[in-house]
N, C-alpha and C. Protein backbone atom coordinates (compact mmCIF):
# COMPACT_ATOMS: atom_id res chain seq x y z
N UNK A 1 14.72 16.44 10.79
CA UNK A 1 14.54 16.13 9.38
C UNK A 1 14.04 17.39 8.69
N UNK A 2 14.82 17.87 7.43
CA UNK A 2 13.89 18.80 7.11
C UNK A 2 13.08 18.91 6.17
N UNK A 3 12.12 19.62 5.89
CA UNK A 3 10.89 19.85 4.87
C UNK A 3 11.15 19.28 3.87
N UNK A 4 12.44 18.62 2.90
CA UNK A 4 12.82 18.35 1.71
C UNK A 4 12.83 17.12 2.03
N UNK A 5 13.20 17.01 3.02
CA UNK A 5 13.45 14.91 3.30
C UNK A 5 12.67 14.79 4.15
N UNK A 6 11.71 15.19 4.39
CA UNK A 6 9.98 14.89 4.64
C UNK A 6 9.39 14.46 3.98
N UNK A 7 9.56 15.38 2.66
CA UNK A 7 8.39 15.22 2.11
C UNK A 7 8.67 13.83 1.39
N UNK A 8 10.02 13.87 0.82
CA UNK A 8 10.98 12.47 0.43
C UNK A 8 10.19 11.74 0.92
N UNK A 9 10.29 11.33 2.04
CA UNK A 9 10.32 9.44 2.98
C UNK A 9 8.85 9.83 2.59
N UNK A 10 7.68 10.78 3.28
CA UNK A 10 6.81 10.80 2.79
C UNK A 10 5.74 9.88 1.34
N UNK A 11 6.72 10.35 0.22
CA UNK A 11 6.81 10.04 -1.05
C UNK A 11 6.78 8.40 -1.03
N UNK A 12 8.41 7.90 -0.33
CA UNK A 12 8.85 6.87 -0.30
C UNK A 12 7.82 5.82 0.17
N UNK A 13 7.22 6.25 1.60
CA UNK A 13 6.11 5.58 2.34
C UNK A 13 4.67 4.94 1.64
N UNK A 14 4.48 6.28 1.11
CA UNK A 14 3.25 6.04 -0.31
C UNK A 14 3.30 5.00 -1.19
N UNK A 15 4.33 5.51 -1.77
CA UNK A 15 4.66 3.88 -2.58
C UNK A 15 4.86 2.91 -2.28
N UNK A 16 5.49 2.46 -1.27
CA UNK A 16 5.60 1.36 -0.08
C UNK A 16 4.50 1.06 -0.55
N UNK A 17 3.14 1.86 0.69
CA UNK A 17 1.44 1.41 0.30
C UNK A 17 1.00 0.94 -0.68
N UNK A 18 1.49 1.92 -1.78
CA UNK A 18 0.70 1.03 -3.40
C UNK A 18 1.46 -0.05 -3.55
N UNK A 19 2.35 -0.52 -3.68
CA UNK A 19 2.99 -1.61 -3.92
C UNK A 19 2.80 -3.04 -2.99
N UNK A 20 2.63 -2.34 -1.68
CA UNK A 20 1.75 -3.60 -0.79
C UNK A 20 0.66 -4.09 -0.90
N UNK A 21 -0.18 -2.94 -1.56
CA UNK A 21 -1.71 -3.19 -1.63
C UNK A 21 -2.36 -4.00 -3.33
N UNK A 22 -0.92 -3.56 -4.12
CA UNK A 22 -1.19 -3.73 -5.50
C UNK A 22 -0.62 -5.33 -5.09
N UNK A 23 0.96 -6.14 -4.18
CA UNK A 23 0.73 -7.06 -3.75
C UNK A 23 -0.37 -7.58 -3.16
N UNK A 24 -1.10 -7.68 -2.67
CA UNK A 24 -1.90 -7.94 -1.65
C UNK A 24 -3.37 -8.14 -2.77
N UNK A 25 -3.53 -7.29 -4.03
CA UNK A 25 -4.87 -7.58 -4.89
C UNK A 25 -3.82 -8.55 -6.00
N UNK A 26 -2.62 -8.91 -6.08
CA UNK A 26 -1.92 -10.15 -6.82
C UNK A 26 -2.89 -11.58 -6.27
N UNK A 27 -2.02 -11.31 -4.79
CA UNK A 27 -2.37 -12.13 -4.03
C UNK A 27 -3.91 -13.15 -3.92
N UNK A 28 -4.72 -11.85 -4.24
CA UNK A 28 -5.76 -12.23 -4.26
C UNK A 28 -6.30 -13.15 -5.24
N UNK A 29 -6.10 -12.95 -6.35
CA UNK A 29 -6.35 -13.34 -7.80
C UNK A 29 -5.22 -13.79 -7.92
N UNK A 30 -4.13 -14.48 -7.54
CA UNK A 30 -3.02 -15.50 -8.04
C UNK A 30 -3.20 -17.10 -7.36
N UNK A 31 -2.48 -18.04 -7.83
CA UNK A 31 -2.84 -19.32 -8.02
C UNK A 31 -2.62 -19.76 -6.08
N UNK A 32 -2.19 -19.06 -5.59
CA UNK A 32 -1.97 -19.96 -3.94
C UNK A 32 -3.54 -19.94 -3.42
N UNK A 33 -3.99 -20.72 -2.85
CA UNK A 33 -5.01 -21.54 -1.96
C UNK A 33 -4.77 -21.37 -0.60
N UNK A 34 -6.09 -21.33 0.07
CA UNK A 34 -6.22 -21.41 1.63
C UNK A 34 -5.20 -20.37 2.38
N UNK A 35 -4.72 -21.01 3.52
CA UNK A 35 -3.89 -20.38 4.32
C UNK A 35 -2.40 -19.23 3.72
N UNK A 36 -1.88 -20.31 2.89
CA UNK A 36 -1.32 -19.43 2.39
C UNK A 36 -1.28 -18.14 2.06
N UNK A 37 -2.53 -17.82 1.19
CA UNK A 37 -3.18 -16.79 0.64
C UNK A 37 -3.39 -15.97 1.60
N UNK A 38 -4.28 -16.52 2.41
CA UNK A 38 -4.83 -15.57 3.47
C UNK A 38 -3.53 -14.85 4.48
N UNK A 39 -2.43 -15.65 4.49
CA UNK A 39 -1.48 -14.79 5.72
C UNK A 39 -0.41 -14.28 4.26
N UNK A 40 -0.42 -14.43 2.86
CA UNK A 40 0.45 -13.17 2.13
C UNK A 40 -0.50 -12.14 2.46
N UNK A 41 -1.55 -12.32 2.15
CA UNK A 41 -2.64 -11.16 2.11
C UNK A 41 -2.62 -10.26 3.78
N UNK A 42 -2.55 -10.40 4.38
CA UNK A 42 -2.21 -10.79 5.80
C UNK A 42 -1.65 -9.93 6.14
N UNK A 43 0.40 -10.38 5.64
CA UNK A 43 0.96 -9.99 5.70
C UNK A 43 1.36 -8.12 5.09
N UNK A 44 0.41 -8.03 4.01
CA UNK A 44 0.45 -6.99 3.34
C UNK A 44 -0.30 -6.28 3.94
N UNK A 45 -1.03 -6.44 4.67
CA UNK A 45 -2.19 -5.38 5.06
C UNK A 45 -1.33 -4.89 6.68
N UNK A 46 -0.35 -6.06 6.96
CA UNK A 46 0.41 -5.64 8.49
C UNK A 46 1.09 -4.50 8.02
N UNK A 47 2.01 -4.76 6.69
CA UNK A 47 3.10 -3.97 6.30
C UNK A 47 2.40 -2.48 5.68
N UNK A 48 1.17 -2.18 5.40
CA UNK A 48 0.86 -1.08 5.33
C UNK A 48 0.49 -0.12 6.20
N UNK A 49 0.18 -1.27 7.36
CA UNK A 49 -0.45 -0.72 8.77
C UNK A 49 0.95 0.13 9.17
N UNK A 50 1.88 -0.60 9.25
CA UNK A 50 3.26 0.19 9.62
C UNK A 50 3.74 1.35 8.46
N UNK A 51 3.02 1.08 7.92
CA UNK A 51 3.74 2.51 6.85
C UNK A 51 2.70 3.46 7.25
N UNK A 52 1.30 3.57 7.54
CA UNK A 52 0.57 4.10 8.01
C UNK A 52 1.11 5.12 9.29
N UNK A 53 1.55 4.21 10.34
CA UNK A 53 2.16 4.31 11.52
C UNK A 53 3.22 5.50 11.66
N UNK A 54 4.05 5.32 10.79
CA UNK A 54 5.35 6.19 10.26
C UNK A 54 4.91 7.39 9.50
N UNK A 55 3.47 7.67 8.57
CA UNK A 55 3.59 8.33 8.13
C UNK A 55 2.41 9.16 9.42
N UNK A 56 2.12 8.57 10.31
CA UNK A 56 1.40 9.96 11.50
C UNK A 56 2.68 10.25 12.21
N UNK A 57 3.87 9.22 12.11
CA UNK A 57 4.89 10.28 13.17
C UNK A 57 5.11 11.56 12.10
N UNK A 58 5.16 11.24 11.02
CA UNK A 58 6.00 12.03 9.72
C UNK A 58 4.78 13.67 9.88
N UNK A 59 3.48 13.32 9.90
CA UNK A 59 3.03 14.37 9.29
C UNK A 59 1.23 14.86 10.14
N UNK A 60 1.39 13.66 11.39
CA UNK A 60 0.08 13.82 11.80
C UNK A 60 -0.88 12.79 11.35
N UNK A 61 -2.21 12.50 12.59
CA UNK A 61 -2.83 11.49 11.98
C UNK A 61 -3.28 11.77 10.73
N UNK A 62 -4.58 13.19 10.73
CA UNK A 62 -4.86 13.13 9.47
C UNK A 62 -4.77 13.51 8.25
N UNK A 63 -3.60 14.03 8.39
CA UNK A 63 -2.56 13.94 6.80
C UNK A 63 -2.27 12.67 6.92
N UNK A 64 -1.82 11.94 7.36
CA UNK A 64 -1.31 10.15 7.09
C UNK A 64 -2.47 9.64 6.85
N UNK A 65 -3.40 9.67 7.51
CA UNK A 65 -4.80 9.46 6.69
C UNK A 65 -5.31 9.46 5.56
N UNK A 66 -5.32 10.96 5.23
CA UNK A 66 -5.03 11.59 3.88
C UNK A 66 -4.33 10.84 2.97
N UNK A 67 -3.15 10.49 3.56
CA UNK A 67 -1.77 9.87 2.60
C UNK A 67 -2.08 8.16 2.30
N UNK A 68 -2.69 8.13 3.19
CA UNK A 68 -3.32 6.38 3.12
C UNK A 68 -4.28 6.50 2.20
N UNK A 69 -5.20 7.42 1.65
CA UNK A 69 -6.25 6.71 1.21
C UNK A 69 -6.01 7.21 -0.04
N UNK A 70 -4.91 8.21 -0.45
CA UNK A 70 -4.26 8.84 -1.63
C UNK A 70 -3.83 7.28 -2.60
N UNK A 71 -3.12 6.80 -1.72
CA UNK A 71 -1.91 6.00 -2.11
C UNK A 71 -2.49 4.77 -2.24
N UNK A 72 -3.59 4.51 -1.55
CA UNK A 72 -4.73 3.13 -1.94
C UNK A 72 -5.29 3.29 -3.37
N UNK A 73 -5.82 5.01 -3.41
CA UNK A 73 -6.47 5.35 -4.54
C UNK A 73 -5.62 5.17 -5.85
N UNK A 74 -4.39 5.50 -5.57
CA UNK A 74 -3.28 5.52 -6.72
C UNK A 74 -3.00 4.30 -7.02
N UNK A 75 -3.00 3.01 -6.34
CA UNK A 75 -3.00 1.80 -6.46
C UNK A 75 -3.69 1.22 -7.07
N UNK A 76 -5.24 1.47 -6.31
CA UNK A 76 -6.40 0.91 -7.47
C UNK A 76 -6.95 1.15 -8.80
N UNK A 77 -6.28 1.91 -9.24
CA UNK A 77 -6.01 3.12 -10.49
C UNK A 77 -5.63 1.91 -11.45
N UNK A 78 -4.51 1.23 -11.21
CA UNK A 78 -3.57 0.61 -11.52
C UNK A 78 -4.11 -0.56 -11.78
N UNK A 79 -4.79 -1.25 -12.82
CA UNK A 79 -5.53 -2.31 -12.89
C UNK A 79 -4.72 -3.56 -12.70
N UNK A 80 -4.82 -4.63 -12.03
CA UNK A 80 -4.00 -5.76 -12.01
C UNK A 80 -3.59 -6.94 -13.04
N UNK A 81 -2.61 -7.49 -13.80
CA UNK A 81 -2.12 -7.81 -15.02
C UNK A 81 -3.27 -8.27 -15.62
N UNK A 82 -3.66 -9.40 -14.54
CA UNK A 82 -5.02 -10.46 -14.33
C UNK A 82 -6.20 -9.39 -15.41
N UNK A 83 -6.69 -8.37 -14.82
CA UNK A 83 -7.63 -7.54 -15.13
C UNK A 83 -7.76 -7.40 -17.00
N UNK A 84 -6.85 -6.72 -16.64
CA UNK A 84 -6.06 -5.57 -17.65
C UNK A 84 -6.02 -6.84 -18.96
N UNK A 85 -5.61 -7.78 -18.97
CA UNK A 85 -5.67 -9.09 -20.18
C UNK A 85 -6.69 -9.81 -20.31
N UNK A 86 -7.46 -9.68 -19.32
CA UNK A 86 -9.17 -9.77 -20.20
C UNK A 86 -9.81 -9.00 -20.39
N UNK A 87 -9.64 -7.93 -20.62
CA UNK A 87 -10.39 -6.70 -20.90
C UNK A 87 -10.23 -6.51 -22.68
């Protein structure tokens, strides 16, 4: 793979993360109850674990590290609809 479509999927992976995690704080604050909730929520935190995973083959643990807590940060940035309309 080279340096240009590294850094690509890289890119791609990140966003993956925010978008799981920005699912995953929906999740939290949206109308489903109990079990449900708990395995979407669940489920989102599996699917980041694997983007995690992919991005230490991509670049090393702790740049993927790095890239995890970038891409959490860029997420939480991002206030959730919920938030953002009572403010």
């Amino acid at each position: 793979m080279s340096e240009t479509e590294n850094k690509s999927e890289v890119a791609r992976i990140m966003r993956q993360i925010e978008l799981e995690y920005e699912a995953a704080q929906r999740g939290m604050y949206g109308f489903a109850a109990g079990a449900a909730k708990h395995e979407f929520i669940t489920a989102r935190m599996e699917n980041m674990g694997r983007c995690h995973e992919k991005l230490i083959t991509l670049v090393g643990e702790q740049e993927a590290t790095r890239a995890l807590a970038q891409a959490l940060e860029q997420a939480g940035n991002e206030a959730p609809p919920e938030k953002e309309a009572a403010q």
